[in-house]
N, C-alpha and C. Protein backbone atom coordinates (compact mmCIF):
# COMPACT_ATOMS: atom_id res chain seq x y z
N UNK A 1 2.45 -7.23 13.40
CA UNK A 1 1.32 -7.86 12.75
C UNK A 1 1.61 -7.90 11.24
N UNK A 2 1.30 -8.78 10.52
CA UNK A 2 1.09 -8.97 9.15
C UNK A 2 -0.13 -8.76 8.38
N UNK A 3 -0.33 -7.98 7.85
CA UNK A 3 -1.42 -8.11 6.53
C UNK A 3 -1.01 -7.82 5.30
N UNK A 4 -2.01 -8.29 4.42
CA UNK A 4 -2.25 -8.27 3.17
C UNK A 4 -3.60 -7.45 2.32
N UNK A 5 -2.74 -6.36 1.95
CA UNK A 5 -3.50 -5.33 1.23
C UNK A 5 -3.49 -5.22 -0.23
N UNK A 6 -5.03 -5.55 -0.61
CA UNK A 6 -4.89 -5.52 -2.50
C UNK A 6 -5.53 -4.34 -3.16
N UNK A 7 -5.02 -3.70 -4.22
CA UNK A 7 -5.69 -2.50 -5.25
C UNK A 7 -5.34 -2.97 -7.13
N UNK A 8 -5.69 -2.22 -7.42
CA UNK A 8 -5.92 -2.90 -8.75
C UNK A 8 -5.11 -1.52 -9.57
N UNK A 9 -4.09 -1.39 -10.45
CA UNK A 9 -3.64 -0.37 -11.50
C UNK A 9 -4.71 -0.16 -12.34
N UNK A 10 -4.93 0.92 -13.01
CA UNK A 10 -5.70 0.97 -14.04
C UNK A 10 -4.42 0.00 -15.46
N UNK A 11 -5.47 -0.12 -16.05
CA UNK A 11 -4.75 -1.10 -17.51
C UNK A 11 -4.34 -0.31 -18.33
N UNK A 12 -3.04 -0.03 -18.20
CA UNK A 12 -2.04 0.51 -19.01
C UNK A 12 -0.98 0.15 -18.92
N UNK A 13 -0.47 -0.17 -20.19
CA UNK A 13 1.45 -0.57 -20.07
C UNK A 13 2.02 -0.07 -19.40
N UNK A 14 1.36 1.15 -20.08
CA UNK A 14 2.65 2.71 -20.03
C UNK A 14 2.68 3.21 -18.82
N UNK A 15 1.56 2.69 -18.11
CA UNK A 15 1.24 3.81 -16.34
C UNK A 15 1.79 2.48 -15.62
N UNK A 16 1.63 1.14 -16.16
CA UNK A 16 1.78 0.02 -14.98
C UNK A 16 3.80 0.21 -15.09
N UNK A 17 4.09 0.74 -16.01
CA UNK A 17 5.44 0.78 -15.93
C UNK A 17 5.92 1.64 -15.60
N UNK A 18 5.42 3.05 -15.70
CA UNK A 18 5.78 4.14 -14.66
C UNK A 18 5.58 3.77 -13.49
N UNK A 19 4.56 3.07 -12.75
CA UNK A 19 4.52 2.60 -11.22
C UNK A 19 5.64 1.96 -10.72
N UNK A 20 6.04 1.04 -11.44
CA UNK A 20 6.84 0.12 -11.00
C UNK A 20 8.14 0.95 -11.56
N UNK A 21 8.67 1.79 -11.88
CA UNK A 21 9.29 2.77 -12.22
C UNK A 21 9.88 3.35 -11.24
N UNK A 22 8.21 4.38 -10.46
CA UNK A 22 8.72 4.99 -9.32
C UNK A 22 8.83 4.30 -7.79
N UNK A 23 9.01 3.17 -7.95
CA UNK A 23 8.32 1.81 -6.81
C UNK A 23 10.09 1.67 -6.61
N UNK A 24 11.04 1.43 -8.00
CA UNK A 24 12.10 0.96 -7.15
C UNK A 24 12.74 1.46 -6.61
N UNK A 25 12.82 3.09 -6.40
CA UNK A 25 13.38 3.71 -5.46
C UNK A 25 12.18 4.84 -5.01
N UNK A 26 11.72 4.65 -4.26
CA UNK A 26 10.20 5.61 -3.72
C UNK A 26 11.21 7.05 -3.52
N UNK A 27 9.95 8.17 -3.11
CA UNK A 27 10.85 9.60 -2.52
C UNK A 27 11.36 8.84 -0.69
N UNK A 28 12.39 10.04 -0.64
CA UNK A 28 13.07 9.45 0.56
C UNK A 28 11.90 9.68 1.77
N UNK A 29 10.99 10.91 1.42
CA UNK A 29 10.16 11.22 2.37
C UNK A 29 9.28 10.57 2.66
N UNK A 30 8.94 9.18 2.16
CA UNK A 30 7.30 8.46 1.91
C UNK A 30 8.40 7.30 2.37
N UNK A 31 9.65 6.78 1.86
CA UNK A 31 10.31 5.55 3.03
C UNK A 31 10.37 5.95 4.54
N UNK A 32 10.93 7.07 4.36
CA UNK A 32 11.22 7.92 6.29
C UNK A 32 9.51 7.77 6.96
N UNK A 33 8.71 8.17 6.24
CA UNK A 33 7.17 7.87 6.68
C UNK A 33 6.76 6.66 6.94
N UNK A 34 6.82 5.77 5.79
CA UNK A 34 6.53 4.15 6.28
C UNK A 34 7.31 4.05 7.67
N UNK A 35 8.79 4.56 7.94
CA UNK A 35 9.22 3.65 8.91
C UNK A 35 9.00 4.30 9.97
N UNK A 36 8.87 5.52 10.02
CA UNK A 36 8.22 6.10 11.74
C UNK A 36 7.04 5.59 11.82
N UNK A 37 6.51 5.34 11.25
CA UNK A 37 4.76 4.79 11.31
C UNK A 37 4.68 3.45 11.77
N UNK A 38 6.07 2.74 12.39
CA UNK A 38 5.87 1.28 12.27
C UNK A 38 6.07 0.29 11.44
N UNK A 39 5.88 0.25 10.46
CA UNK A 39 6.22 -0.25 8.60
C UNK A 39 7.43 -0.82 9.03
N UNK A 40 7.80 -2.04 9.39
CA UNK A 40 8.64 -2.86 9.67
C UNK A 40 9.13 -3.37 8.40
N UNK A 41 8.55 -3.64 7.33
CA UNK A 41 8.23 -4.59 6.30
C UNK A 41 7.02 -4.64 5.40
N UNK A 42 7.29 -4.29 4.04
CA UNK A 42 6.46 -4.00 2.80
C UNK A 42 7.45 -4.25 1.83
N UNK A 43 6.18 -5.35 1.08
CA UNK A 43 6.32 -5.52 0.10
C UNK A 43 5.30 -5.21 -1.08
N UNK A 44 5.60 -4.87 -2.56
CA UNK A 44 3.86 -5.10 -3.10
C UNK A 44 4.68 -6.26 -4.48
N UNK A 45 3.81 -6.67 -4.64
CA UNK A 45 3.82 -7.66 -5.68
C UNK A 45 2.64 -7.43 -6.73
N UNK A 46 3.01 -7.72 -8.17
CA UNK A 46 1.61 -7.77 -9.01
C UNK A 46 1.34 -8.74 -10.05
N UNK A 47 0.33 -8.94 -10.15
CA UNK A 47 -0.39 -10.15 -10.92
C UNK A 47 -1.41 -9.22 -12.07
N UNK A 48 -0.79 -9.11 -13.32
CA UNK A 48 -1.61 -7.97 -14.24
C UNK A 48 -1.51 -6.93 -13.42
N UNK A 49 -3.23 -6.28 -13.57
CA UNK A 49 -3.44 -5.12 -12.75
C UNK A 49 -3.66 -5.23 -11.36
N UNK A 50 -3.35 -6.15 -10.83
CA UNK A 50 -3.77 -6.39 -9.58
C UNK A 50 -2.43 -6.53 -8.63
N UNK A 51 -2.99 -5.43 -7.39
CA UNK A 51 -1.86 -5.29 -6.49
C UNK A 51 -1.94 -6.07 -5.59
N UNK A 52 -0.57 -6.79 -4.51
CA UNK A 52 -0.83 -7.29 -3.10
C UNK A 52 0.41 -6.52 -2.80
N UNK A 53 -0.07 -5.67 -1.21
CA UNK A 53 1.10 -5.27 -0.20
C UNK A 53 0.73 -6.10 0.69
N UNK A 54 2.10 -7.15 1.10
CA UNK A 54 2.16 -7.65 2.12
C UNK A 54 3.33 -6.54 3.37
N UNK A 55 2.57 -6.58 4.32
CA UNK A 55 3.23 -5.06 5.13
C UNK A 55 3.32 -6.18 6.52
N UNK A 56 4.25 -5.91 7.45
CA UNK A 56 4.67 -6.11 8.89
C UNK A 56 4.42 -4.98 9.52
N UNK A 57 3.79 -4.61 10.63
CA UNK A 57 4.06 -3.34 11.65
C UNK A 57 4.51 -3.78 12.54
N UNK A 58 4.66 -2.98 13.80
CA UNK A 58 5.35 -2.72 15.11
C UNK A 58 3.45 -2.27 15.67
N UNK A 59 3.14 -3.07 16.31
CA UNK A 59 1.34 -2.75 16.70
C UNK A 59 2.06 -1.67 18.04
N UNK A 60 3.12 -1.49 18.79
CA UNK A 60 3.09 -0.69 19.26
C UNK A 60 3.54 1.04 19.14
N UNK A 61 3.68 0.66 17.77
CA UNK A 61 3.42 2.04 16.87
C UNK A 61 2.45 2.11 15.97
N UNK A 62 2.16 1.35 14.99
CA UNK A 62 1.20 1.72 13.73
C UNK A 62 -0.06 1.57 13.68
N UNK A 63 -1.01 2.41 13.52
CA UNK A 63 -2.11 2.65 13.33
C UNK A 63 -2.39 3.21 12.06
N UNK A 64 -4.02 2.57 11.81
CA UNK A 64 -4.08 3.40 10.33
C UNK A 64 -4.34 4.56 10.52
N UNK A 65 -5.00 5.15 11.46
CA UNK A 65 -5.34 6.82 12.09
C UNK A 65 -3.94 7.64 12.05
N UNK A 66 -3.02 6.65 12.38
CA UNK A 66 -2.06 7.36 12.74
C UNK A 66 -1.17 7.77 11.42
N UNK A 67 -1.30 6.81 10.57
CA UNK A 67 -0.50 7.06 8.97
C UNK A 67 -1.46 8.03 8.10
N UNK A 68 -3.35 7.82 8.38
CA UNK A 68 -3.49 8.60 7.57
C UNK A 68 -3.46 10.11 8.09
N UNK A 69 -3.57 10.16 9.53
CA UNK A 69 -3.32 11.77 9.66
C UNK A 69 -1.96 12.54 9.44
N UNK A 70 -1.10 11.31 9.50
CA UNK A 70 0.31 12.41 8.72
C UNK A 70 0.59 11.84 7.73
N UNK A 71 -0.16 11.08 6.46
CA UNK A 71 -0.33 11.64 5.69
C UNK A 71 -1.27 13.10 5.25
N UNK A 72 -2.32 13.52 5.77
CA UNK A 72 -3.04 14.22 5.41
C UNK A 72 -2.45 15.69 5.66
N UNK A 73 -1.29 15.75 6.75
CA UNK A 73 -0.51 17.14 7.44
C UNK A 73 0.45 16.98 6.86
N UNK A 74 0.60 16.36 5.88
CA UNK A 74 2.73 16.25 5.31
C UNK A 74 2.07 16.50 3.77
N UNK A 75 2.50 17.84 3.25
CA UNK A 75 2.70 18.29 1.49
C UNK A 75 3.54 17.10 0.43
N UNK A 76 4.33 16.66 1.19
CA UNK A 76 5.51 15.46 0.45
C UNK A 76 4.33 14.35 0.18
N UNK A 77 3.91 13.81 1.55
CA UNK A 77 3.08 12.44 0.98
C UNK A 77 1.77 12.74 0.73
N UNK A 78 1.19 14.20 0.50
CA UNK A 78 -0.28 14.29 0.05
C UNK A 78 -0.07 14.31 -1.50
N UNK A 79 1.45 14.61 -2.06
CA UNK A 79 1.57 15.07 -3.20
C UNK A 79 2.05 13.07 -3.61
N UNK A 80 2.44 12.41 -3.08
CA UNK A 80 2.58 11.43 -3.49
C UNK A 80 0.95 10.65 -3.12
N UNK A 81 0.56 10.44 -2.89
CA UNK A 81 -0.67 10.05 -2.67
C UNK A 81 -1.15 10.32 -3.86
N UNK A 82 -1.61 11.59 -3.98
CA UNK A 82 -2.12 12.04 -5.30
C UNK A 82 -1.40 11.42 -6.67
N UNK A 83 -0.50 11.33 -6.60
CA UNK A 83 0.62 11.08 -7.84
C UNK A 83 0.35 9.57 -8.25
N UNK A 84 0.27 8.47 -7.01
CA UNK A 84 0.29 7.52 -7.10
C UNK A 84 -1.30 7.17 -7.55
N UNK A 85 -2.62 8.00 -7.45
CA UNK A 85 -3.85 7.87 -7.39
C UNK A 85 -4.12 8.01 -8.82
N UNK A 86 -2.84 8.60 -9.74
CA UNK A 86 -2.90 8.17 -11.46
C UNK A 86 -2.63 7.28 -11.61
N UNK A 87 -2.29 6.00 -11.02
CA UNK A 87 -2.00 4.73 -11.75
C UNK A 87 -2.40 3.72 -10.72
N UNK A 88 -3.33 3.89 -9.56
CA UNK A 88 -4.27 3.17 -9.44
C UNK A 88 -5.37 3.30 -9.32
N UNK A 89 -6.59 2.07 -8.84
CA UNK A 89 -7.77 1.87 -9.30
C UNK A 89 -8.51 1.27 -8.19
N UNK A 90 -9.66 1.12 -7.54
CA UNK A 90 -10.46 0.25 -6.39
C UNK A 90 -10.31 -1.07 -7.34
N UNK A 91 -10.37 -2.36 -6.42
CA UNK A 91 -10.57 -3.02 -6.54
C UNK A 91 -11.94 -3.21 -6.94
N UNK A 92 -12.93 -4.26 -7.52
CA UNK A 92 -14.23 -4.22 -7.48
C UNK A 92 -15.07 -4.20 -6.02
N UNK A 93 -14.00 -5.04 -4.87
CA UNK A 93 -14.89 -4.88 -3.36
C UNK A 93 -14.17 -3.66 -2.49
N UNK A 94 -13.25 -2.67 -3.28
CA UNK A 94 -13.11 -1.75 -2.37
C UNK A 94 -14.23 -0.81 -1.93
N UNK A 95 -14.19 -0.69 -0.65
CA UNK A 95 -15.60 0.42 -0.57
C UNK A 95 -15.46 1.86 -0.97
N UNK A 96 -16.54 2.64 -1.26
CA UNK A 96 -16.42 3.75 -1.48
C UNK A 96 -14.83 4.36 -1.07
N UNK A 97 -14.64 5.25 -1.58
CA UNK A 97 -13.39 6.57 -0.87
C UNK A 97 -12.39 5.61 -0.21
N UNK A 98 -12.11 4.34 -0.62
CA UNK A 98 -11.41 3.96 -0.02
C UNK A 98 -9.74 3.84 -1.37
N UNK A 99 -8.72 3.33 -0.42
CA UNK A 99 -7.82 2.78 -1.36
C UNK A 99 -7.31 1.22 -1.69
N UNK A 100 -6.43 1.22 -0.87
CA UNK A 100 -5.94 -0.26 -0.96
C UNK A 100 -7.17 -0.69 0.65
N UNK A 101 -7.59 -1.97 0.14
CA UNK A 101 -8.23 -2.94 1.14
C UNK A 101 -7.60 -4.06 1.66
N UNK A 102 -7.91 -4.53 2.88
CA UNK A 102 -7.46 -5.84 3.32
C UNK A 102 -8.30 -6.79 2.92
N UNK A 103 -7.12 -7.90 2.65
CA UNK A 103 -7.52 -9.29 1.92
C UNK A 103 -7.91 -10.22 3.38
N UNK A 104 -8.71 -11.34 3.32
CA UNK A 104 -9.24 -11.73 4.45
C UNK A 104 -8.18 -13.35 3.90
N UNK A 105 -7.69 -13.62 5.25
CA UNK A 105 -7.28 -14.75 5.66
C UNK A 105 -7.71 -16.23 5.55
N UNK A 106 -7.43 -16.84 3.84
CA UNK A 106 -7.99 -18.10 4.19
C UNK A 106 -7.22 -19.31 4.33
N UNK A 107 -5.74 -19.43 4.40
CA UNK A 107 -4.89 -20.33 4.30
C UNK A 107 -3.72 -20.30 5.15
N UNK A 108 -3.24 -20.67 6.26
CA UNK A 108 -2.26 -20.56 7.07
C UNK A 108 -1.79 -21.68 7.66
N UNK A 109 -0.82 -21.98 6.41
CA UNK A 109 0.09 -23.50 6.96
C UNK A 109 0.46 -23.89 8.80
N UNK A 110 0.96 -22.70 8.98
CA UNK A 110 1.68 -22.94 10.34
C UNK A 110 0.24 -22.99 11.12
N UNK A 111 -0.51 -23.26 10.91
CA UNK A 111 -1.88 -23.62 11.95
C UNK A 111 -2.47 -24.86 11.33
N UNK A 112 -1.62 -25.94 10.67
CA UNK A 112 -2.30 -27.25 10.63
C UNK A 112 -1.43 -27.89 10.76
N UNK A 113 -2.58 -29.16 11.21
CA UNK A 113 -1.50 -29.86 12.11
C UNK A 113 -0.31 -30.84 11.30
């Protein structure tokens, strides 16, 4: 499956360039995680402060239950979680306690005629 997930950096040079800093080579433990989890394919892209991960799974592995409970049992990605939670921000429609949200689907070439 494909989606598209957006979050927003807080507005800083200096933090939007540490992100993208620690983005081009992540810890080895948070790549090894994306890919047991399914994580076929991620990308994030940014526009200012504004994030898009476009991500691929394997639906017969990935669940979000399933990434956030090992994230929540693994010290490596609670400490990156946290780390990464200094240099971003909710979007204005993220809901409460949430992080990155899904973007809703309004344009898909390969479905016209």
């Amino acid at each position: 499956m494909r989606r598209c997930l957006m979050l927003d950096l807080k507005d800083s040079p200096d933090l939007i360039a540490e992100y993208e800093a620690m983005h081009r080579e992540i810890w080895p433990e948070v790549a090894n995680h994306l890919r047991t989890q399914g994580i076929t394919r991620m990308e994030i892209f940014r526009l200012g402060t504004r994030l898009c991960m476009l991500m691929e799974t394997d639906d017969s592995i990935f669940s979000d239950q399933r990434v956030a409970d090992a994230e929540a049992n693994d010290p490596v990605l609670t400490k990156w979680q946290s780390l990464m939670w200094k240099f971003q921000a909710p979007t204005p429609w993220t809901p409460p306690g949430e992080k990155w949200v899904e973007a809703a689907l309004v344009f898909d070439l390969s479905r016209q005629p």
